[in-house]
N, C-alpha and C. Protein backbone atom coordinates (compact mmCIF):
# COMPACT_ATOMS: atom_id res chain seq x y z
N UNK A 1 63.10 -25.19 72.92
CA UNK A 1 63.44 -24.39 71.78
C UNK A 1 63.97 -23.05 72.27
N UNK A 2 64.68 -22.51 71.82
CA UNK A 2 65.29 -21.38 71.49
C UNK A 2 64.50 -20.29 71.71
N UNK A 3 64.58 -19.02 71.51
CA UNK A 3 63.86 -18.03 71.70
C UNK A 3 64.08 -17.37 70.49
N UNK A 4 65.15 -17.82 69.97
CA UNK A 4 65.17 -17.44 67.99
C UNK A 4 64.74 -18.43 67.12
N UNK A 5 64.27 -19.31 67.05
CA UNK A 5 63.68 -20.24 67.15
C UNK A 5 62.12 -20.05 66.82
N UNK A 6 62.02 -19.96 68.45
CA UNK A 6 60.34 -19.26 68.54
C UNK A 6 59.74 -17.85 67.50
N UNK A 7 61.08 -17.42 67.44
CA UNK A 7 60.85 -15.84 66.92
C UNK A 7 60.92 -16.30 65.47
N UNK A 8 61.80 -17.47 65.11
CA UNK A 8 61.78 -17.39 63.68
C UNK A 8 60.38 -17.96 63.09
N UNK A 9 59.71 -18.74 63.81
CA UNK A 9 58.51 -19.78 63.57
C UNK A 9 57.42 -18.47 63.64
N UNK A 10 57.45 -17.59 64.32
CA UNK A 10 56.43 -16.96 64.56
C UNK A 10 56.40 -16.02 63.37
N UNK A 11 57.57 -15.54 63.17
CA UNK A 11 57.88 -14.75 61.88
C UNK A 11 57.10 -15.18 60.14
N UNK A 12 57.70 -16.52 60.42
CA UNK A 12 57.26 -17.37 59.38
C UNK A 12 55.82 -17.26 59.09
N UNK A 13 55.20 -17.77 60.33
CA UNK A 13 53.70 -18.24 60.44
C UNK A 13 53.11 -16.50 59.88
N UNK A 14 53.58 -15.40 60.67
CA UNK A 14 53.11 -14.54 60.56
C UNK A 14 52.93 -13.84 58.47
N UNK A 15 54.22 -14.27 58.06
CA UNK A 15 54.48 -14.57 56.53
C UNK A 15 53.11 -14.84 55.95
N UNK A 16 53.56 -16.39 56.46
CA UNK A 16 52.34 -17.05 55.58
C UNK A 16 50.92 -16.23 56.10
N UNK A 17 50.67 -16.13 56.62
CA UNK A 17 49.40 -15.35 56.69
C UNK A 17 49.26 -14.83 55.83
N UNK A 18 50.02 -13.22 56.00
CA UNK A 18 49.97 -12.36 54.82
C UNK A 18 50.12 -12.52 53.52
N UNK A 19 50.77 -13.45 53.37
CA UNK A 19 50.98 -14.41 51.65
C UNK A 19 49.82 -15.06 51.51
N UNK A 20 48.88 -15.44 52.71
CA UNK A 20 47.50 -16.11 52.12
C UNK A 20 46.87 -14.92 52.17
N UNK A 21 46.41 -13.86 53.12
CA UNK A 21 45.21 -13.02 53.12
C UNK A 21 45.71 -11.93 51.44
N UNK A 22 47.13 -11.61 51.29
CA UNK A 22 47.03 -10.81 50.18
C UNK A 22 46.57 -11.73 48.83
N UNK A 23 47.03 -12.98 48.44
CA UNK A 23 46.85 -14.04 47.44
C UNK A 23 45.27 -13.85 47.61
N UNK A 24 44.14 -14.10 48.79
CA UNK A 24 42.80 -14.03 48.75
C UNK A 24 42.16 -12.65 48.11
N UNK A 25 42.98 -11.66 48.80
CA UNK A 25 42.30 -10.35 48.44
C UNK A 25 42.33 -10.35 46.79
N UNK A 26 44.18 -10.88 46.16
CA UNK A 26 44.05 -10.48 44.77
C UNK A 26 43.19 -11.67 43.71
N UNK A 27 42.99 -12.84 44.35
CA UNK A 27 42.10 -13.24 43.49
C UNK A 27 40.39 -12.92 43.65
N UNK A 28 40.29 -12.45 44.83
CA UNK A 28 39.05 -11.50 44.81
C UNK A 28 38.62 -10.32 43.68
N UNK A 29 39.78 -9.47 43.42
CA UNK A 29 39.87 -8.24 43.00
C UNK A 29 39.67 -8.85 41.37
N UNK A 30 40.88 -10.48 40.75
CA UNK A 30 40.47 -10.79 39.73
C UNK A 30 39.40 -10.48 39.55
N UNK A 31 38.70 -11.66 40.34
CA UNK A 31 37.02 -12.15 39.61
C UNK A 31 36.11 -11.04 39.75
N UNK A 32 36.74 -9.84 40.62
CA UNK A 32 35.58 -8.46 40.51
C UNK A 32 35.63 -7.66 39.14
N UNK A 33 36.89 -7.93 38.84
CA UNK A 33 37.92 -6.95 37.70
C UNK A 33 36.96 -8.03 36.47
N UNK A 34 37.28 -9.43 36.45
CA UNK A 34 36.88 -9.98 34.95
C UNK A 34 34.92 -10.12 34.91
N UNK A 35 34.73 -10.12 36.02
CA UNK A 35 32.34 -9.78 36.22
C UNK A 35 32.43 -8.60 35.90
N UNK A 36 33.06 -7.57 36.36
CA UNK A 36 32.64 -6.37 35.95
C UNK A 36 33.31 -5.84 34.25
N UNK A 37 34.32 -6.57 33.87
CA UNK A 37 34.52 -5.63 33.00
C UNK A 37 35.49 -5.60 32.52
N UNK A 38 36.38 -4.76 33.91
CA UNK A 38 37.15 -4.31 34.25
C UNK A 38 38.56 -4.50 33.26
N UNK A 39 38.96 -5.69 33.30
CA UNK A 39 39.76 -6.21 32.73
C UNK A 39 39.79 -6.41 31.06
N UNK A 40 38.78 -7.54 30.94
CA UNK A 40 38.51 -7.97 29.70
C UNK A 40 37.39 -7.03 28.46
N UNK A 41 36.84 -5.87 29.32
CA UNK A 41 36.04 -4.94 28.40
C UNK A 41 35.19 -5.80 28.69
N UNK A 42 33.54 -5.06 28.72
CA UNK A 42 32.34 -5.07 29.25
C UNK A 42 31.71 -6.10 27.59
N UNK A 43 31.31 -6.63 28.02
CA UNK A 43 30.90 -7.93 26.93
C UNK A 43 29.89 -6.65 26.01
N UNK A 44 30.21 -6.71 24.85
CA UNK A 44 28.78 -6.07 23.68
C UNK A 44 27.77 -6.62 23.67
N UNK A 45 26.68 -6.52 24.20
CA UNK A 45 24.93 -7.28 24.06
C UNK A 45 24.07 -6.45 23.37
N UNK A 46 23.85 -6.79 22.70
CA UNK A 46 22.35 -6.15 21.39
C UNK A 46 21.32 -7.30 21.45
N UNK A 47 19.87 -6.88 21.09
CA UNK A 47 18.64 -7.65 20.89
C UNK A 47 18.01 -7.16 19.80
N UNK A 48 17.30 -8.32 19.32
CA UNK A 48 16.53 -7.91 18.05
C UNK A 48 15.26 -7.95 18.09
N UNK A 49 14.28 -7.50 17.53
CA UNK A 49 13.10 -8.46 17.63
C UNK A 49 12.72 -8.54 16.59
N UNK A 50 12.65 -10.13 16.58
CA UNK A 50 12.85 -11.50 15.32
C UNK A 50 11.72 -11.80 14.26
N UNK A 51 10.74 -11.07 15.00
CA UNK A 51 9.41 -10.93 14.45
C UNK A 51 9.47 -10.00 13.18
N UNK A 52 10.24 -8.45 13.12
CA UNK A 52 10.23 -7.58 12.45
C UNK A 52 11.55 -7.52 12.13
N UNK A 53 12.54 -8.83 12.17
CA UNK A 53 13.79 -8.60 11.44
C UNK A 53 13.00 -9.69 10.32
N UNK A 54 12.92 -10.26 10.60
CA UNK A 54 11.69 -11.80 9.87
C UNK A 54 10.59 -11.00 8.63
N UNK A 55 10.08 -10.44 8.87
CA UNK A 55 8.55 -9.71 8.30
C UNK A 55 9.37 -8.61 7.15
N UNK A 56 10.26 -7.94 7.85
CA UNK A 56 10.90 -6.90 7.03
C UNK A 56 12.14 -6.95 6.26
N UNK A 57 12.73 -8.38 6.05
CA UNK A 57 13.23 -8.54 5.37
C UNK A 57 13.15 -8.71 4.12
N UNK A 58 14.32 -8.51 2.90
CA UNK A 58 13.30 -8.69 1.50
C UNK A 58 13.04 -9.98 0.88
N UNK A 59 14.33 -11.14 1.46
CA UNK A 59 14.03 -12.23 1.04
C UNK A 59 12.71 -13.20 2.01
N UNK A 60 12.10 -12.68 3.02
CA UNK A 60 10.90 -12.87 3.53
C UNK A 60 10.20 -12.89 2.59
N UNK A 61 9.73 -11.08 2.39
CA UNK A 61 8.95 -10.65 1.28
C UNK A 61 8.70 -11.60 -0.06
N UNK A 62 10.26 -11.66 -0.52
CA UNK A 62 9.59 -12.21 -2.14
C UNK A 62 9.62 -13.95 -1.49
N UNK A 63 10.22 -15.02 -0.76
CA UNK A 63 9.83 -15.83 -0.64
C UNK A 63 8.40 -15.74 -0.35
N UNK A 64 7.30 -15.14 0.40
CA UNK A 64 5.81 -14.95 0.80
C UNK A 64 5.40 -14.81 -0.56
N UNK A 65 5.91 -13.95 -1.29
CA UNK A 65 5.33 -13.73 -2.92
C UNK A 65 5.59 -14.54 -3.79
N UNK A 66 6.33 -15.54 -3.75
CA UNK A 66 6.39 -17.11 -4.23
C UNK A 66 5.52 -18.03 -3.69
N UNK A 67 5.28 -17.95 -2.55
CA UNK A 67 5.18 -19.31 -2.00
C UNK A 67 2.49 -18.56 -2.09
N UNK A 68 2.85 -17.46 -2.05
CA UNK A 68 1.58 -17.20 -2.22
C UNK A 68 1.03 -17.53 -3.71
N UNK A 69 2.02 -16.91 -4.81
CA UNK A 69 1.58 -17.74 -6.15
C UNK A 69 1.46 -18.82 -6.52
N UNK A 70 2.38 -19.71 -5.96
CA UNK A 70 1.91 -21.17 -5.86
C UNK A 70 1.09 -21.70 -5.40
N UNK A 71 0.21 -21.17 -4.16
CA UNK A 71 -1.05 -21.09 -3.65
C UNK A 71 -2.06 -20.93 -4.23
N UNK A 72 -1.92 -19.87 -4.96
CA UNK A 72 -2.58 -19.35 -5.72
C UNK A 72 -3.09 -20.32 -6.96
N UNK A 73 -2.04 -21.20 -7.45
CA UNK A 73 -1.97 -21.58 -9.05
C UNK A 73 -2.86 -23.21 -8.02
N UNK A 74 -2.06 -23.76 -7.19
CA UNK A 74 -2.70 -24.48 -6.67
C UNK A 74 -4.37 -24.60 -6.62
N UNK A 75 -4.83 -23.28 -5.91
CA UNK A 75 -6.06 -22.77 -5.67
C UNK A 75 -7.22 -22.81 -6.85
N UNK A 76 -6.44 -22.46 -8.02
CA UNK A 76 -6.81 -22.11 -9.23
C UNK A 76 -7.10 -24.00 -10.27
N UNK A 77 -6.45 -24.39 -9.98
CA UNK A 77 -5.96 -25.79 -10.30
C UNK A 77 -7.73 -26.67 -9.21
N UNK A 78 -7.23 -26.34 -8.28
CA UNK A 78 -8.73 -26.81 -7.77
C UNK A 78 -10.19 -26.63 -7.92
N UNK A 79 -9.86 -25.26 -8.01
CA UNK A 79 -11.25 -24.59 -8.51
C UNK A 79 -11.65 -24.84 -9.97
N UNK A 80 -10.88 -25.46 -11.05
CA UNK A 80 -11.47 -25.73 -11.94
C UNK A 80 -12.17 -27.28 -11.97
N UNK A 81 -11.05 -28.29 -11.18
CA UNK A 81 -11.47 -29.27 -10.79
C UNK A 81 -12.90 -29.60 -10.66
N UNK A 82 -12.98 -28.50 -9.70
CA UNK A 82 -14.24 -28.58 -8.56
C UNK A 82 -15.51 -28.14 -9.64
N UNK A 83 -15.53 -27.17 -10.30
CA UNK A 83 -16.20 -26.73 -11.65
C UNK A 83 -16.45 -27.54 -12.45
N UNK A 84 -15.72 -28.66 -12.70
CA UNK A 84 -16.01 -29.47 -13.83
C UNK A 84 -16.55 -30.45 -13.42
N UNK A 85 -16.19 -30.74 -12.28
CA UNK A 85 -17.21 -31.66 -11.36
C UNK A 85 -18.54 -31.38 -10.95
N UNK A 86 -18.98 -30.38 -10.67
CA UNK A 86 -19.83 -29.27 -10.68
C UNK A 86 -20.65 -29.63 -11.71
N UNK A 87 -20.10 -29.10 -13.21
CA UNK A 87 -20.36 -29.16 -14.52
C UNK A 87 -21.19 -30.77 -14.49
N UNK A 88 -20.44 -31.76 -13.91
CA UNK A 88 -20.53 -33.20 -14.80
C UNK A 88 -21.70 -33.63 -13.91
N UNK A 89 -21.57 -33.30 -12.68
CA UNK A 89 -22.66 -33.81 -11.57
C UNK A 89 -24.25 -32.94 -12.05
N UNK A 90 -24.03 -31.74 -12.16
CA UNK A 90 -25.63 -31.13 -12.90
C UNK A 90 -25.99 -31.76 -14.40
N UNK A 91 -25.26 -32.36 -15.31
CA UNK A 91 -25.46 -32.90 -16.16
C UNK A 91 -26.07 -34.09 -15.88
N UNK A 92 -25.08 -34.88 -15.27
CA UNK A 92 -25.76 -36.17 -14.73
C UNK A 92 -26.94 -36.41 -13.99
N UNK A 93 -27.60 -35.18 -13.32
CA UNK A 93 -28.48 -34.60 -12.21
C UNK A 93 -30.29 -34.38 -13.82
N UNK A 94 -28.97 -33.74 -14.69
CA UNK A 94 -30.32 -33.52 -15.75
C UNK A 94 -30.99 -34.98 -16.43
N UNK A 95 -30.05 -35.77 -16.66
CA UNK A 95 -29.95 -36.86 -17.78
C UNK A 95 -30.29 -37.87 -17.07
N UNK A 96 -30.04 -37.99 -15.93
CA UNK A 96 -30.10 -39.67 -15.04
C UNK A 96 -31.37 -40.21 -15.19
N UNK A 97 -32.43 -39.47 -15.74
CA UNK A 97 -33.78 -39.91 -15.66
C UNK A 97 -33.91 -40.60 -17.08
N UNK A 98 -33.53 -39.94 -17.84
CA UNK A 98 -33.34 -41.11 -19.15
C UNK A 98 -32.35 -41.88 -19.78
N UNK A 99 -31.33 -42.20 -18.25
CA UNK A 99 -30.56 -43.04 -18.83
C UNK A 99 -30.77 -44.80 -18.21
N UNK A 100 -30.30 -45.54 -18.91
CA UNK A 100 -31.01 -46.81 -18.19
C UNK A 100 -29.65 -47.24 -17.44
N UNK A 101 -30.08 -48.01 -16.40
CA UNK A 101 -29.51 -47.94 -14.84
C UNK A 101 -28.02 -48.58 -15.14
N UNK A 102 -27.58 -49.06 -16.33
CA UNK A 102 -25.80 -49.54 -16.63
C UNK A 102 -25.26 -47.95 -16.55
N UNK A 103 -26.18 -47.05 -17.68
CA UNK A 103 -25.49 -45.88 -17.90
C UNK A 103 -25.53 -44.84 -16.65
N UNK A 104 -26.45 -45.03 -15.85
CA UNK A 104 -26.59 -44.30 -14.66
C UNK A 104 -25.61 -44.42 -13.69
N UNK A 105 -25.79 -45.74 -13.40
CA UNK A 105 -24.25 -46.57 -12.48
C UNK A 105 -23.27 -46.09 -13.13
N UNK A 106 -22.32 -46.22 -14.38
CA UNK A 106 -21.40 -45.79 -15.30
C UNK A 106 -20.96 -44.29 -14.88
N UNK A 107 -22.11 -43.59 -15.14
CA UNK A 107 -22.27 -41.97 -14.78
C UNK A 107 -21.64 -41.73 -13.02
N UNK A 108 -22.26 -42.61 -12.17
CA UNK A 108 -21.95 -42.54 -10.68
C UNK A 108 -20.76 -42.66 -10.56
N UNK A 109 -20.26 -43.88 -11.30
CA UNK A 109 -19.09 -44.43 -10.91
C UNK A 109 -17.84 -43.44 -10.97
N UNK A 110 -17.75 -43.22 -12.07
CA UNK A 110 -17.44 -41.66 -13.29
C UNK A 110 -17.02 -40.28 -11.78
N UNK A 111 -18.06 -40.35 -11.60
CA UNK A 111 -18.64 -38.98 -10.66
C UNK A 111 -17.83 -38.99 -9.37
N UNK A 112 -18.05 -39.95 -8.63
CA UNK A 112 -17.30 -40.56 -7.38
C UNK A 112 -15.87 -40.56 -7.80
N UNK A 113 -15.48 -40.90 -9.06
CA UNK A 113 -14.01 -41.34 -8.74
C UNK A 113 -13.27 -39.61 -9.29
N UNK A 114 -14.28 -38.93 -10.12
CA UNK A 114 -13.94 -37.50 -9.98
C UNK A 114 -13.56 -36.74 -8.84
N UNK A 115 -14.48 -37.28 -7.67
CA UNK A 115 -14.58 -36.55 -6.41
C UNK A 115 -13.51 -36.94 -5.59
N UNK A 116 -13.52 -38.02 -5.55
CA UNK A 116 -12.06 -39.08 -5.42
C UNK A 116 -10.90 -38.48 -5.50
N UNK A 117 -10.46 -38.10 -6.79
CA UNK A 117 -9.53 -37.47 -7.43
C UNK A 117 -9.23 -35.94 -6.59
N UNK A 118 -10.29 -35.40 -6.75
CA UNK A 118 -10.15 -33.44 -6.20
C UNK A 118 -10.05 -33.88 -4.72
N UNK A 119 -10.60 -35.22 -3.70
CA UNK A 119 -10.02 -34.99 -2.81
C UNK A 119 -8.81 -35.45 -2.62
N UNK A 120 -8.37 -36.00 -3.22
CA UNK A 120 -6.64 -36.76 -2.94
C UNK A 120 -5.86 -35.56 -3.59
N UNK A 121 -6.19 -34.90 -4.57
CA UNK A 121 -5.27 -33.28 -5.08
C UNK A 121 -5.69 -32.10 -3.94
N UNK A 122 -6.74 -32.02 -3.21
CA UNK A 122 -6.75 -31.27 -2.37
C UNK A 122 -6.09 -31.38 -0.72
N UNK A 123 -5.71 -32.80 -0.70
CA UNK A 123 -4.90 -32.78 0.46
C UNK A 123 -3.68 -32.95 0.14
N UNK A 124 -3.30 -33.53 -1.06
CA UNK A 124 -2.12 -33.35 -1.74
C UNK A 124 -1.26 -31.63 -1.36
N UNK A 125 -2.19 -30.92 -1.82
CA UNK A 125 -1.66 -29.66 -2.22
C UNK A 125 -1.66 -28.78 -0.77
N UNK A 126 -2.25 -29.64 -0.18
CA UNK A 126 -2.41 -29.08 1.54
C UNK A 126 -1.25 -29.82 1.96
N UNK A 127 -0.75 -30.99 1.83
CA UNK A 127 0.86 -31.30 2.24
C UNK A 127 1.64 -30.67 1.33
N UNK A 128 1.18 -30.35 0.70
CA UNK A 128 2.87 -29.76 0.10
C UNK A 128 2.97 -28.33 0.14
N UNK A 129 1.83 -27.83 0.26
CA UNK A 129 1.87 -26.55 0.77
C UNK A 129 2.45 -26.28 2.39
N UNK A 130 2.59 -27.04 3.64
CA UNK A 130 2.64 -27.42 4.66
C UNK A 130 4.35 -27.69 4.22
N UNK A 131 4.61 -28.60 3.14
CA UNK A 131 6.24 -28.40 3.33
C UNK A 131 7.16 -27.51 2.90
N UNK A 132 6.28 -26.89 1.48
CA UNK A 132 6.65 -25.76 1.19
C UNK A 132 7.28 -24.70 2.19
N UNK A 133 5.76 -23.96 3.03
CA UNK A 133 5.86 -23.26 3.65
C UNK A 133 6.79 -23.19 4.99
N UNK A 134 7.38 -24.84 5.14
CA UNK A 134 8.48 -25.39 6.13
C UNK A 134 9.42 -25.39 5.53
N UNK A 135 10.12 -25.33 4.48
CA UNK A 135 11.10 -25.34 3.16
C UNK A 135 11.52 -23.80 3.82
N UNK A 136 10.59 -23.11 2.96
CA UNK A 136 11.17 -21.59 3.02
C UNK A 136 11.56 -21.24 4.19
N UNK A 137 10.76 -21.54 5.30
CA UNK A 137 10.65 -21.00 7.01
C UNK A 137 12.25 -21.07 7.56
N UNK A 138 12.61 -23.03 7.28
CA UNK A 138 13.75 -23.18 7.75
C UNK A 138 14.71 -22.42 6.72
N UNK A 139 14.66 -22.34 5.38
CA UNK A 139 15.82 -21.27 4.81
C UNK A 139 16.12 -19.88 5.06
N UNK A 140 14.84 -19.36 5.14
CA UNK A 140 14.82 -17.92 5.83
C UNK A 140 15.34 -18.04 7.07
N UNK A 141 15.33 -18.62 8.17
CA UNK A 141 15.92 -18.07 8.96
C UNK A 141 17.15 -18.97 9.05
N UNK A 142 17.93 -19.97 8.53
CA UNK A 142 18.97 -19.93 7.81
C UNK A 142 20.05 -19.14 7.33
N UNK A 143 19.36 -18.48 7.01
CA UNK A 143 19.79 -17.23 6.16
C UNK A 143 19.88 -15.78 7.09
N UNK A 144 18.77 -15.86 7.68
CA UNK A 144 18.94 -14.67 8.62
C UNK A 144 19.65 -14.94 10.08
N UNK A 145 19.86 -16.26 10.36
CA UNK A 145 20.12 -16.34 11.75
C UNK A 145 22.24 -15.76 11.04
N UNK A 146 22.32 -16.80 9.78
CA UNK A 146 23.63 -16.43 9.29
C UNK A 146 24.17 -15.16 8.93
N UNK A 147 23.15 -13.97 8.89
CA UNK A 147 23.32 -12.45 8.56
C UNK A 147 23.22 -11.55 10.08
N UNK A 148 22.67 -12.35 11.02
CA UNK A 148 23.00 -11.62 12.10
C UNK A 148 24.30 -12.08 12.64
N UNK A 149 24.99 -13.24 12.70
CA UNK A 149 26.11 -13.69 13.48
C UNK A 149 27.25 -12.93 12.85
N UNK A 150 26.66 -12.43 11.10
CA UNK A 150 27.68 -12.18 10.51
C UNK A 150 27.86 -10.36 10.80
N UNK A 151 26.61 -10.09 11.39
CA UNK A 151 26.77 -8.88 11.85
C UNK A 151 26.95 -8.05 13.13
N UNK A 152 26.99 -9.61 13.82
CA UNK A 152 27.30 -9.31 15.31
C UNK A 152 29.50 -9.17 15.31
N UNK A 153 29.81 -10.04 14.42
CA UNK A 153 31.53 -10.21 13.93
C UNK A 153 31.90 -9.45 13.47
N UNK A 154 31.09 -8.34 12.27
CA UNK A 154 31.79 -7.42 12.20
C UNK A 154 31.46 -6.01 12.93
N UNK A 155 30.67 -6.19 13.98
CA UNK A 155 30.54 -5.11 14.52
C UNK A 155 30.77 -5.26 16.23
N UNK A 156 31.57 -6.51 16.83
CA UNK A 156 32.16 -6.77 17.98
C UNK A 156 31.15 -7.28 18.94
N UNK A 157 29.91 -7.33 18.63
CA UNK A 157 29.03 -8.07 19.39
C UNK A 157 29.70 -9.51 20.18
N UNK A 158 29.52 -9.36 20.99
CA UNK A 158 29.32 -11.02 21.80
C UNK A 158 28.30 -11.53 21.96
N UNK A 159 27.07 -11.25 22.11
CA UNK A 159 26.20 -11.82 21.79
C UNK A 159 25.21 -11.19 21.56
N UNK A 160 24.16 -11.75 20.43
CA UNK A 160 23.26 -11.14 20.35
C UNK A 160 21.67 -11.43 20.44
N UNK A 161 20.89 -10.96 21.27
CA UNK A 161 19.47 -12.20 21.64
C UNK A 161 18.15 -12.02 20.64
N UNK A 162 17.47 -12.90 20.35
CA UNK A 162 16.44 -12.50 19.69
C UNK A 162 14.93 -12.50 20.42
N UNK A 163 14.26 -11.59 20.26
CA UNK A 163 13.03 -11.43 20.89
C UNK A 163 12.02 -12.16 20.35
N UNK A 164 11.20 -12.98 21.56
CA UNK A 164 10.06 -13.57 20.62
C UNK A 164 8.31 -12.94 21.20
N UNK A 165 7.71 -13.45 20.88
CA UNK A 165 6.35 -12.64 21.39
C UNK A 165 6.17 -13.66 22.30
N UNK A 166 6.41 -14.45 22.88
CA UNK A 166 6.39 -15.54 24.13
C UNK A 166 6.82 -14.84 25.34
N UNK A 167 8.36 -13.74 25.04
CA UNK A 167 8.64 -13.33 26.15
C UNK A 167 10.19 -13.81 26.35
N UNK A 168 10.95 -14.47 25.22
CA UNK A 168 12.29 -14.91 25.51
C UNK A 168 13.12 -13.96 26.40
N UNK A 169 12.61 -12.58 25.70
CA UNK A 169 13.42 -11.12 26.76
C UNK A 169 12.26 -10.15 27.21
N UNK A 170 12.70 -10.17 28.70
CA UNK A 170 11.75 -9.38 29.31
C UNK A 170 11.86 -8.29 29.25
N UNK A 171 12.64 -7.92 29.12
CA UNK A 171 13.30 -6.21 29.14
C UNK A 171 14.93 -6.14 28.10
N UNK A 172 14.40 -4.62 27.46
CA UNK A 172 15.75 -4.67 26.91
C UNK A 172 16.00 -2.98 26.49
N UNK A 173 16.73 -2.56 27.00
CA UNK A 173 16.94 -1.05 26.36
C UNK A 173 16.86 -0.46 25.13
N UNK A 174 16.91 0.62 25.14
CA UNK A 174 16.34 1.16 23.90
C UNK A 174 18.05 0.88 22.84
N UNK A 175 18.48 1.09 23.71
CA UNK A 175 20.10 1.54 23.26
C UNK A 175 20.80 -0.18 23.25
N UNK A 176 20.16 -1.06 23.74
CA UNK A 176 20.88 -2.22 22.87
C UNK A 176 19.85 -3.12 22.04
N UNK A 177 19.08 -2.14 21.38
CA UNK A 177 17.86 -2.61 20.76
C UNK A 177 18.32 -2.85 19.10
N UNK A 178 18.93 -3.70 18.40
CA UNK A 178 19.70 -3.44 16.97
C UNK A 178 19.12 -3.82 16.17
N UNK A 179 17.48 -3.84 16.09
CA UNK A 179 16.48 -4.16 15.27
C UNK A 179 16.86 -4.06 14.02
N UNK A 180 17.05 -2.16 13.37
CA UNK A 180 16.83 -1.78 12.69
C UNK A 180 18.26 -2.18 11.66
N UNK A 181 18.97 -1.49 12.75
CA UNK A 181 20.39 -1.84 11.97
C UNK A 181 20.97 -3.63 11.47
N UNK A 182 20.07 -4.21 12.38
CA UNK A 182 20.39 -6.27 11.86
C UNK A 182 19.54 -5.93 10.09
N UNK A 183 18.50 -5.33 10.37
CA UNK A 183 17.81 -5.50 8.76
C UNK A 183 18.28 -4.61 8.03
N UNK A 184 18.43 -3.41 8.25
CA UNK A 184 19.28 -2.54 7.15
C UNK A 184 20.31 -3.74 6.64
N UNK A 185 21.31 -3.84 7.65
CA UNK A 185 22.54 -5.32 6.85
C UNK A 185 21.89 -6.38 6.25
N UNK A 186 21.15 -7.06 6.94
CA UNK A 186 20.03 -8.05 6.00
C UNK A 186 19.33 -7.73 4.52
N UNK A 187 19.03 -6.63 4.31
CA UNK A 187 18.48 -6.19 3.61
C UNK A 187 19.86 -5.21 2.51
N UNK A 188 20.42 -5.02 3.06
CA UNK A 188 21.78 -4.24 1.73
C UNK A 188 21.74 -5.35 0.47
């Protein structure tokens, strides 16, 4: 070979080098430029904690003040039950001695299937209180998981985390802490 030749190959080779080490450096500099920031703007992160966006909301509130009156009427519904059963069993407790043993049995039978009754309405009202209280749970936060996304969109969030008392976030600044401001919007 030639000695221009040699010089042109070496030239070349020497090229490509520099066309690979600068191509390495600038896709380096990318991926430093788009992790840090740099480029695409520093991602928005806020946290809430879910406990006291949950508790202090108002549709929390009056769902708890529904779902407690129905408890309540439930409660009330039993306790008379239980009273009149009460009522029928001290009667029967007074009288059983002078009644003859058809009317006594009659009276038992009576009595038992009373008791019967208040317990099949008392676990009744314990499942449905149980779905109730799963009814509202999953709508409320339904509702609230849909009032934070909607307030992370209009206020440029990319994401936003929720705190649980388990420990989901270990740490979180004071300054991307958006407790107050997710429920103020929740609550307007």
């Amino acid at each position: 070979m030639n000695n221009l030749a040699v010089s042109e190959t070496k030239s070349l080779s020497r090229v490509a080098l520099i066309a690979s080490i600068v191509s390495a450096v600038l896709s380096l500099l990318l991926v430093v430029a788009v992790m840090t920031g740099w480029l695409t703007g520093a991602p928005k992160v806020g946290y809430v904690r879910t406990g006291e966006v949950i508790s202090g909301s108002v549709a929390f509130k009056s769902a708890r003040s529904s779902y407690e009156k129905q408890i309540m009427a439930w409660q009330t519904n039993l306790d008379t039950l239980e009273s009149e059963y009460a009522r029928n069993l001290s009667q029967f407790n007074s009288a059983s001695l002078q009644m003859d043993d058809d009317a006594r049995e009659s009276h038992q039978i009576g009595l038992a299937e009373q008791r019967a009754t208040i317990e099949r309405y008392s676990t009744a009202i314990s499942q449905r209180a149980k779905e109730e209280e799963k009814r509202l749970s999953d709508s409320l936060l339904k509702q609230i998981n849909a009032s934070v996304e909607q307030y992370g969109r209009e206020h440029g969030y990319d994401v936003i985390l929720g705190t649980t008392s388990e420990g989901s976030l270990l740490y979180g600044s004071e300054a991307t802490d958006i407790t107050k401001n997710v429920l103020d919007f929740i609550n307007r």
